[in-house]
PDB file of N, CA and C in Angstrom:
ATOM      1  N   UNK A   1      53.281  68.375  60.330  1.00  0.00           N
ATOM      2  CA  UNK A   1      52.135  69.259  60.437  1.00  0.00           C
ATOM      3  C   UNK A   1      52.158  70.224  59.246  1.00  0.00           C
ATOM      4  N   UNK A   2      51.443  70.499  58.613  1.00  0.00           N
ATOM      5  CA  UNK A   2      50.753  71.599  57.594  1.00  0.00           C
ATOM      6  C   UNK A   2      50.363  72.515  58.091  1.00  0.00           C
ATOM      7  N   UNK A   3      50.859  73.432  57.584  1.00  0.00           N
ATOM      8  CA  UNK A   3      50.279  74.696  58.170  1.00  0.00           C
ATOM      9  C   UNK A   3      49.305  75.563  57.126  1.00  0.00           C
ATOM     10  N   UNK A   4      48.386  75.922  57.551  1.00  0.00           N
ATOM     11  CA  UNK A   4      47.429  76.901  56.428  1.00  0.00           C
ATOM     12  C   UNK A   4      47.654  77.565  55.818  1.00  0.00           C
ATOM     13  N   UNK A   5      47.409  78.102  54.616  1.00  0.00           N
ATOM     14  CA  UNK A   5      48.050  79.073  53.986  1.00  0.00           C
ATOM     15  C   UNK A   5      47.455  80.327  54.135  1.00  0.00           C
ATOM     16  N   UNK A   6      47.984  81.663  54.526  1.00  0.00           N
ATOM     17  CA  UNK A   6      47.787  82.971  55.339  1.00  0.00           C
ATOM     18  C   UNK A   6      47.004  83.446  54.605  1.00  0.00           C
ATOM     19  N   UNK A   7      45.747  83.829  55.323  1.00  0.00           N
ATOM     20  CA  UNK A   7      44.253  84.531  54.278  1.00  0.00           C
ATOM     21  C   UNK A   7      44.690  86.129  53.474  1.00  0.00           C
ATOM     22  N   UNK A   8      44.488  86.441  52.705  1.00  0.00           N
ATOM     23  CA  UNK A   8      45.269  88.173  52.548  1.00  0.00           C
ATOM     24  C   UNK A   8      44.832  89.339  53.835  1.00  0.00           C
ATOM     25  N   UNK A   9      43.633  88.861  54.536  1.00  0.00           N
ATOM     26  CA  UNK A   9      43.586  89.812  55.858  1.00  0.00           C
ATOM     27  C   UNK A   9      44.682  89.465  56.879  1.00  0.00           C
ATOM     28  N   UNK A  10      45.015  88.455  56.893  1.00  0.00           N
ATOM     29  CA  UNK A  10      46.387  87.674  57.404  1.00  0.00           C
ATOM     30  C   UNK A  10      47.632  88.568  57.292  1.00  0.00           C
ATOM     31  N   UNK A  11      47.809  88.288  56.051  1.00  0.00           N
ATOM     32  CA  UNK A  11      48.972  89.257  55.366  1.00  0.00           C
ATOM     33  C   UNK A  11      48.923  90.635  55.568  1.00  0.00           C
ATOM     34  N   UNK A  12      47.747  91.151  55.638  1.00  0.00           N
ATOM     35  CA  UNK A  12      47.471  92.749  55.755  1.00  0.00           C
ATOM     36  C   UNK A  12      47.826  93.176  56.694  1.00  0.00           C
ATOM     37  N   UNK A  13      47.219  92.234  57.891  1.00  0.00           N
ATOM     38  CA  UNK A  13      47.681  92.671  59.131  1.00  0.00           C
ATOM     39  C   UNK A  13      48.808  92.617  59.537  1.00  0.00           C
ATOM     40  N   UNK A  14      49.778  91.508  58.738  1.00  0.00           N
ATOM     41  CA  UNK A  14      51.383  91.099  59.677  1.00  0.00           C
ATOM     42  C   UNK A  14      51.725  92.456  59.353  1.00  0.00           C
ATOM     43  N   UNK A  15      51.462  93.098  57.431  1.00  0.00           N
ATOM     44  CA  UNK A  15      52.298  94.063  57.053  1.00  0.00           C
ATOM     45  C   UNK A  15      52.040  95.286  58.087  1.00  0.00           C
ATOM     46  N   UNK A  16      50.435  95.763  58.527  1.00  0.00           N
ATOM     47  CA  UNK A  16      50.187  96.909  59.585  1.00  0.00           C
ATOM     48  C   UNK A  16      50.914  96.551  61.151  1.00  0.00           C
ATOM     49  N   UNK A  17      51.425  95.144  61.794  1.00  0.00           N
ATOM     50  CA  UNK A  17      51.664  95.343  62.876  1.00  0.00           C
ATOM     51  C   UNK A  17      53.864  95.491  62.681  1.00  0.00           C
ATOM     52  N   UNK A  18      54.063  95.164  61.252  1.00  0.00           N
ATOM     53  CA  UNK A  18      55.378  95.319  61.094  1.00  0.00           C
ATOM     54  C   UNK A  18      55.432  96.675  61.109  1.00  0.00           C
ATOM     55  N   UNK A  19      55.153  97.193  60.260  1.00  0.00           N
ATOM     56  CA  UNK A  19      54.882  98.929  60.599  1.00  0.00           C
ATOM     57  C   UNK A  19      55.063  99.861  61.674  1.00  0.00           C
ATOM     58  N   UNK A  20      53.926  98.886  62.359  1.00  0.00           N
ATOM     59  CA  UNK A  20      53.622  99.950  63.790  1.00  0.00           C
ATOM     60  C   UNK A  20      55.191  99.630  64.412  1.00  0.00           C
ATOM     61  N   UNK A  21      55.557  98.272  64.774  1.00  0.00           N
ATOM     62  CA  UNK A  21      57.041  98.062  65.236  1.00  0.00           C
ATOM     63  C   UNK A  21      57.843  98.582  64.977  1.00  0.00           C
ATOM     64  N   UNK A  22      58.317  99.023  63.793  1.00  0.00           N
ATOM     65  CA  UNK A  22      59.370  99.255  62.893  1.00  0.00           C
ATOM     66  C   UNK A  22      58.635 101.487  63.469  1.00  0.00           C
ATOM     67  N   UNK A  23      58.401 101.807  63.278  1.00  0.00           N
ATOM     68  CA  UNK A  23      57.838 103.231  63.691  1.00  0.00           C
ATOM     69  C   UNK A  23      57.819 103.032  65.228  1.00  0.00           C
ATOM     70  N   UNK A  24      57.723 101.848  65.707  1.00  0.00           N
ATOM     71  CA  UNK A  24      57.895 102.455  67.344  1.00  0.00           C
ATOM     72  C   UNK A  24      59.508 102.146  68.013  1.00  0.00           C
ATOM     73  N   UNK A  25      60.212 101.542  67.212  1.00  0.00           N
ATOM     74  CA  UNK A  25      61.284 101.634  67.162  1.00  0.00           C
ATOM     75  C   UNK A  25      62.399 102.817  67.055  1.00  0.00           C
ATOM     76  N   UNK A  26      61.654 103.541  65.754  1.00  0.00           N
ATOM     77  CA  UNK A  26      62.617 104.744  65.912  1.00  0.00           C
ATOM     78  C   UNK A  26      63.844 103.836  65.725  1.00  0.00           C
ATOM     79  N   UNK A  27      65.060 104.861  65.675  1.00  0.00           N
ATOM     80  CA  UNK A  27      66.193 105.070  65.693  1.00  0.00           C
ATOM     81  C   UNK A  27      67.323 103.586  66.530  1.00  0.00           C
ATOM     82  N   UNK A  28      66.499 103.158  66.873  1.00  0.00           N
ATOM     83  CA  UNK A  28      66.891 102.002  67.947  1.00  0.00           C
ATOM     84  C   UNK A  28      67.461 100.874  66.891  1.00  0.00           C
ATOM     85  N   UNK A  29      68.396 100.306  67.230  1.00  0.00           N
ATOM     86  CA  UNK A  29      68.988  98.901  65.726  1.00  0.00           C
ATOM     87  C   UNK A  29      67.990  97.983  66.446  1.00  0.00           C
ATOM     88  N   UNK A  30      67.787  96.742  64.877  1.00  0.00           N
ATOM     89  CA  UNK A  30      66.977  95.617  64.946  1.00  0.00           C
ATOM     90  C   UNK A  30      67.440  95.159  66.691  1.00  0.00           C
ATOM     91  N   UNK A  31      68.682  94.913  66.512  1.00  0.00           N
ATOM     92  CA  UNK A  31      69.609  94.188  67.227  1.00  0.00           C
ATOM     93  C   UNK A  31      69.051  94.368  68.468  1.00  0.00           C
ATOM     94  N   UNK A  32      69.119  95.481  69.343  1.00  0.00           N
ATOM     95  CA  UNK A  32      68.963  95.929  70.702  1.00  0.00           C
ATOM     96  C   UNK A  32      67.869  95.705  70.565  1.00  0.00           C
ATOM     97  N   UNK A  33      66.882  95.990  69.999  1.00  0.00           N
ATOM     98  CA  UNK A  33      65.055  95.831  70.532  1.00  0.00           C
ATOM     99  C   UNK A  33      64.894  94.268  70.222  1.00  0.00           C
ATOM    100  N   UNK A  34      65.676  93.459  69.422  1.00  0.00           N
ATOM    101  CA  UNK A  34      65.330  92.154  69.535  1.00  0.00           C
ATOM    102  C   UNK A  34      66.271  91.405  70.992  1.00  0.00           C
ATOM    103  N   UNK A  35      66.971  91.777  71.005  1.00  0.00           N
ATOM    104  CA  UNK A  35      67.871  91.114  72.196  1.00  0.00           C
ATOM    105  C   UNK A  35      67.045  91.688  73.565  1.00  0.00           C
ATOM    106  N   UNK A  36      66.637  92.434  73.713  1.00  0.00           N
ATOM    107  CA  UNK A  36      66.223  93.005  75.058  1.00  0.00           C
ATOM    108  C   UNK A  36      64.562  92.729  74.805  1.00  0.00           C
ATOM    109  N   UNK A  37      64.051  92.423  74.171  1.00  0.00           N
ATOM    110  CA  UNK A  37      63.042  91.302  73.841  1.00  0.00           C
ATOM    111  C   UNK A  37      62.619  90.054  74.131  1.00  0.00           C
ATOM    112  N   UNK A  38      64.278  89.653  73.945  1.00  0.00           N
ATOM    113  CA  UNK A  38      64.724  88.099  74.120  1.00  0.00           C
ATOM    114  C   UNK A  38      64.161  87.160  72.748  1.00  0.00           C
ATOM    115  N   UNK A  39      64.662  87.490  71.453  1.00  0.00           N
ATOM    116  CA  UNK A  39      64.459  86.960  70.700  1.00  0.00           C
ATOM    117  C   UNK A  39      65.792  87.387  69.872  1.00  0.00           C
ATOM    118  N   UNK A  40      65.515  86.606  68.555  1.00  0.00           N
ATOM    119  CA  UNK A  40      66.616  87.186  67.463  1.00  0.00           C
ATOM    120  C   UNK A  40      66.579  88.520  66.535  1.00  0.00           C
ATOM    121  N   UNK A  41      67.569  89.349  66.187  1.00  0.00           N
ATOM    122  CA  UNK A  41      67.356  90.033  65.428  1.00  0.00           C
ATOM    123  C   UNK A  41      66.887  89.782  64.358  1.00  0.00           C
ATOM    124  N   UNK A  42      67.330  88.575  63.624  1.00  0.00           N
ATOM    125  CA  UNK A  42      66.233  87.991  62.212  1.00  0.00           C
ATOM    126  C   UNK A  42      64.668  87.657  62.483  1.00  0.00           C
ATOM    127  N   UNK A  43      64.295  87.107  64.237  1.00  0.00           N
ATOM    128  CA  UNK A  43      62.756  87.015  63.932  1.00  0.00           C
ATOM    129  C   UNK A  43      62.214  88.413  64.048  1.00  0.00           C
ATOM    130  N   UNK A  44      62.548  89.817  64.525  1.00  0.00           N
ATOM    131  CA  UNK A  44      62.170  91.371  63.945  1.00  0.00           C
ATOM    132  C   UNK A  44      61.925  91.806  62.712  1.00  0.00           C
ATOM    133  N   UNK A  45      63.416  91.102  62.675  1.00  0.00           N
ATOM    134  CA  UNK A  45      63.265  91.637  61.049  1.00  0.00           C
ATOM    135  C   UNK A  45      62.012  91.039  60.165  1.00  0.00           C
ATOM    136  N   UNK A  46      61.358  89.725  60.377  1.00  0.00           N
ATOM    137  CA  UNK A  46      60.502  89.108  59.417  1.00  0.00           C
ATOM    138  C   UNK A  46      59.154  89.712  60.108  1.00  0.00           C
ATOM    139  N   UNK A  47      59.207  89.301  60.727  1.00  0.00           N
ATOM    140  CA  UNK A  47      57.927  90.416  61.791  1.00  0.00           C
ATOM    141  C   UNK A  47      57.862  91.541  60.951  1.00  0.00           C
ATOM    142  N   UNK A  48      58.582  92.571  60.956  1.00  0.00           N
ATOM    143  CA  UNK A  48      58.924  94.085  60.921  1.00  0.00           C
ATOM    144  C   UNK A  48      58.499  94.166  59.190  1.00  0.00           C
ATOM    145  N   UNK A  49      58.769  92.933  58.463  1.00  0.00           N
ATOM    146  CA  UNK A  49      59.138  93.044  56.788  1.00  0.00           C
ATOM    147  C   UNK A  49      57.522  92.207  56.508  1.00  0.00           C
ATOM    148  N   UNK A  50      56.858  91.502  57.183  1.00  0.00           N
ATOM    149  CA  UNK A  50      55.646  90.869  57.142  1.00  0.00           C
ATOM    150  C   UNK A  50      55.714  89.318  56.661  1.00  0.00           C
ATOM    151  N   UNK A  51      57.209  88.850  56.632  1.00  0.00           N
ATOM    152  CA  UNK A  51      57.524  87.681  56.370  1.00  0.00           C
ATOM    153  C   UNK A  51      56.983  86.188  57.335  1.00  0.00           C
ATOM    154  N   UNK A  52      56.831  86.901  58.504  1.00  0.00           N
ATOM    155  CA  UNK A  52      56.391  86.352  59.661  1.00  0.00           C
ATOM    156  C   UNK A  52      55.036  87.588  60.036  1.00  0.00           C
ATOM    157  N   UNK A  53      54.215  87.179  59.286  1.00  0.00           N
ATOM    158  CA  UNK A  53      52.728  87.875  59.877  1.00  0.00           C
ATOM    159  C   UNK A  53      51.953  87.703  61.103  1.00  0.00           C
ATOM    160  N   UNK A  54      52.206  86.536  61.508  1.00  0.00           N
ATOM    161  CA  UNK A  54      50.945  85.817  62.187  1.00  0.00           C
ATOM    162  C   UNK A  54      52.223  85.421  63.728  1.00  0.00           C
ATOM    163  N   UNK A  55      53.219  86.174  64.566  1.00  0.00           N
ATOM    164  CA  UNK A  55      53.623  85.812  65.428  1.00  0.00           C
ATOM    165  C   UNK A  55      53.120  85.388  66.673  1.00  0.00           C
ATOM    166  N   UNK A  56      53.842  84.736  67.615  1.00  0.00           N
ATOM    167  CA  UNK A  56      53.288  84.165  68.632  1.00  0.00           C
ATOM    168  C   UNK A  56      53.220  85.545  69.993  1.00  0.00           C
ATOM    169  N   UNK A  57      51.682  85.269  70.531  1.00  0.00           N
ATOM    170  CA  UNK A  57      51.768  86.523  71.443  1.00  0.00           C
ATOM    171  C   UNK A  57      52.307  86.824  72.140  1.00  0.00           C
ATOM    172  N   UNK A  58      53.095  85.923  72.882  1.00  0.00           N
ATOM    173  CA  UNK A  58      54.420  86.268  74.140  1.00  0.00           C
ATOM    174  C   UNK A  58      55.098  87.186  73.280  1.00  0.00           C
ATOM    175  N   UNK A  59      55.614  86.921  72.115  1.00  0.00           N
ATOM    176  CA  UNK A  59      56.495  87.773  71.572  1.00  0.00           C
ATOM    177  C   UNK A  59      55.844  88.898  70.872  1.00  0.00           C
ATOM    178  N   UNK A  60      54.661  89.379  70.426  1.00  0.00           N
ATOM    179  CA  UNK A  60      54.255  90.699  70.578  1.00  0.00           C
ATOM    180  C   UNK A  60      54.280  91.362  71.931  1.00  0.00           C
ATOM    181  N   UNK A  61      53.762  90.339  73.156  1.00  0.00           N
ATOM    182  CA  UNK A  61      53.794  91.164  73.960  1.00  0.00           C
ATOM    183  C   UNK A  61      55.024  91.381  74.522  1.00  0.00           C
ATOM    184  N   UNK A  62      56.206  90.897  74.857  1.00  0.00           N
ATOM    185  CA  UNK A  62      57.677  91.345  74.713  1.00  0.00           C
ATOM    186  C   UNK A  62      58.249  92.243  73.894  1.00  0.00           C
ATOM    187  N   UNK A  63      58.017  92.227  72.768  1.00  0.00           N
ATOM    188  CA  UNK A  63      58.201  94.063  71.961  1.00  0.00           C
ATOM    189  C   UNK A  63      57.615  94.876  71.866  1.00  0.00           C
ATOM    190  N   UNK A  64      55.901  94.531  72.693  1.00  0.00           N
ATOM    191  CA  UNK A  64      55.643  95.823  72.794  1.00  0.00           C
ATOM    192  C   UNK A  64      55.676  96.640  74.109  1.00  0.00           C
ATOM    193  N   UNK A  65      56.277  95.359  75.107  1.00  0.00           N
ATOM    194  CA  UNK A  65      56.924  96.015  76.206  1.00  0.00           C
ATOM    195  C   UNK A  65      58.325  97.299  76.479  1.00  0.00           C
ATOM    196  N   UNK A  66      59.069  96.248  75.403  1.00  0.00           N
ATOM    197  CA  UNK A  66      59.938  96.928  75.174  1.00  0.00           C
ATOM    198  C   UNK A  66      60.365  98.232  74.284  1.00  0.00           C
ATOM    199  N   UNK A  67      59.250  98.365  73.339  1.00  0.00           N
ATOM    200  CA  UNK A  67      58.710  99.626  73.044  1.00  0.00           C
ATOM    201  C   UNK A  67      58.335 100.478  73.500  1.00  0.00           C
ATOM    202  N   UNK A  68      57.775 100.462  74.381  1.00  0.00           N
ATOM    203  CA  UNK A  68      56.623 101.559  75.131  1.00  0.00           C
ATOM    204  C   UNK A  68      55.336 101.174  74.743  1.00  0.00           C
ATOM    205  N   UNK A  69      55.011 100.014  73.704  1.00  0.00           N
ATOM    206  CA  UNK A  69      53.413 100.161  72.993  1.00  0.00           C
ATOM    207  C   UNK A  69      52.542  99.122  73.852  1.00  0.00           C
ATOM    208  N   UNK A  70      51.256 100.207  74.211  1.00  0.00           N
ATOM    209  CA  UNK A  70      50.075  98.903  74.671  1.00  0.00           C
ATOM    210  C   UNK A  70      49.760  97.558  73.837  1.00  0.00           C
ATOM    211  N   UNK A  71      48.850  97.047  74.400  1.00  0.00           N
ATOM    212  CA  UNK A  71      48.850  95.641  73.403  1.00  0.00           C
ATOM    213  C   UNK A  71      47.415  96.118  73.037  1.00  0.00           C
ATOM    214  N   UNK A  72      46.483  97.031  73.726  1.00  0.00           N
ATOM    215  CA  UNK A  72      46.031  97.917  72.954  1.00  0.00           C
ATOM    216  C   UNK A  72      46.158  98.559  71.640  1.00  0.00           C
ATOM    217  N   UNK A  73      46.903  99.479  71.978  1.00  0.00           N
ATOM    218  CA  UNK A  73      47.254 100.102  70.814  1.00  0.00           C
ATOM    219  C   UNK A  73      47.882  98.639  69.466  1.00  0.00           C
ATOM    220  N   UNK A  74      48.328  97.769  69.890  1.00  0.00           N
ATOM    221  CA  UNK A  74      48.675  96.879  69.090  1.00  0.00           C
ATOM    222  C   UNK A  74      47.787  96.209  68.163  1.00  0.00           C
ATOM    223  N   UNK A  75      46.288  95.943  69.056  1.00  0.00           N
ATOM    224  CA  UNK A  75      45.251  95.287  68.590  1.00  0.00           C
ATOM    225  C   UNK A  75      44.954  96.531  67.644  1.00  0.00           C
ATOM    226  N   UNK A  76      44.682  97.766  68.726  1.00  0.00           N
ATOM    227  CA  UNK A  76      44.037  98.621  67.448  1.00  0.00           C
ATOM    228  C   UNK A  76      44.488  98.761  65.676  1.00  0.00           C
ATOM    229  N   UNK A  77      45.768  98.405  65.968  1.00  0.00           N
ATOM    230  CA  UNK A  77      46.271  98.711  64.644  1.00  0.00           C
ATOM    231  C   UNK A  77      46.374  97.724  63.623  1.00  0.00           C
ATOM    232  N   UNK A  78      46.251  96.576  64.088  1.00  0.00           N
ATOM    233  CA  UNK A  78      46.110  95.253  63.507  1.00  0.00           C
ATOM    234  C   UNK A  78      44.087  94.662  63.327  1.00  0.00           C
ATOM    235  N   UNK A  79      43.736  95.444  64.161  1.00  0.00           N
ATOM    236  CA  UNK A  79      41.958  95.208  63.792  1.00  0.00           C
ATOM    237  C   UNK A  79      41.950  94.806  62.700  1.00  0.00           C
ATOM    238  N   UNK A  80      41.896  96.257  61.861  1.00  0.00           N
ATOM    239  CA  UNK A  80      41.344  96.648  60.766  1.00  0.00           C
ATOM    240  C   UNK A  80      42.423  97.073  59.646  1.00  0.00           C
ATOM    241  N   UNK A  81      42.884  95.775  58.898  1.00  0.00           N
ATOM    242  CA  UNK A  81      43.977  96.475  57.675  1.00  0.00           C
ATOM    243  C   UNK A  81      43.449  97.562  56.722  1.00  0.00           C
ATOM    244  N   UNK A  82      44.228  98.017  56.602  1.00  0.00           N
ATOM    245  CA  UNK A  82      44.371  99.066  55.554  1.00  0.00           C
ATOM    246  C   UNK A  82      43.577  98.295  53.906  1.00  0.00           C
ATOM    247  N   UNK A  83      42.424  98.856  53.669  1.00  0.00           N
ATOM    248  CA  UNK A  83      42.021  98.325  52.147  1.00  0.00           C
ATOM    249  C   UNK A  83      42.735  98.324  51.075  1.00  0.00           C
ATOM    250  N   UNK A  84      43.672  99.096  50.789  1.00  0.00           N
ATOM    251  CA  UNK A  84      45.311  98.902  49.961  1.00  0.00           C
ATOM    252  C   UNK A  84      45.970  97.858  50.156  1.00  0.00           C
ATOM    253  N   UNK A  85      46.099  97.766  51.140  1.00  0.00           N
ATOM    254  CA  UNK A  85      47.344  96.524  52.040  1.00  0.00           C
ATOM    255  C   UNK A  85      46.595  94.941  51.309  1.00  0.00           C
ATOM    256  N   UNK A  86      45.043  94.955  50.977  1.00  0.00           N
ATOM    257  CA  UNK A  86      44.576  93.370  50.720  1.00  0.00           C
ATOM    258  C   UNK A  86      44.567  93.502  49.809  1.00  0.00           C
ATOM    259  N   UNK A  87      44.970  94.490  48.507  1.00  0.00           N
ATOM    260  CA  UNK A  87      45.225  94.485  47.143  1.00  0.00           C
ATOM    261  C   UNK A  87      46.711  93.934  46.741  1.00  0.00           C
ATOM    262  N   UNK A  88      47.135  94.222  47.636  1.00  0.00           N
ATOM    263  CA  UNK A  88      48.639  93.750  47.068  1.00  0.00           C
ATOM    264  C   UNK A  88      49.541  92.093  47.594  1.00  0.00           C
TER     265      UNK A  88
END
């Protein structure tokens, strides 16, 4: 299978929802918010770094359980990228 290659609103957004993760994290290691997630600390980290933009929703909605964050607030922040963010 081929997979598509990620539109730059694509990219914009992985980089705004790595963000919001990585800030709702706080102080907390990769480690513990990915394990109590139930995933790996390396798939956070690519999430978190925008390496992995486009994740599967069980697993947004599992860290943002484990955050405290709505999936609300999740959408909101991923809507609409940042017009900087599709320049780069």
């Amino acid at each position: 299978m081929v997979r598509t290659p990620l539109t730059p609103l694509e990219r914009a957004r992985g980089l705004q929802l790595g963000a919001l993760l990585r800030g709702a994290r706080g102080e907390r290691s990769i480690g513990h918010v990915a394990i109590a997630a139930g995933l790996s600390p390396e798939t956070l980290r690519k999430i978190e770094t925008g390496r992995a933009p486009t994740p599967a929703f069980f697993t947004i909605a599992a860290l943002a359980l484990e955050l405290g964050l709505s999936l609300d607030e999740v959408a909101a922040v991923c809507a609409l990228p940042d017009p900087d963010a599709l320049s780069a």
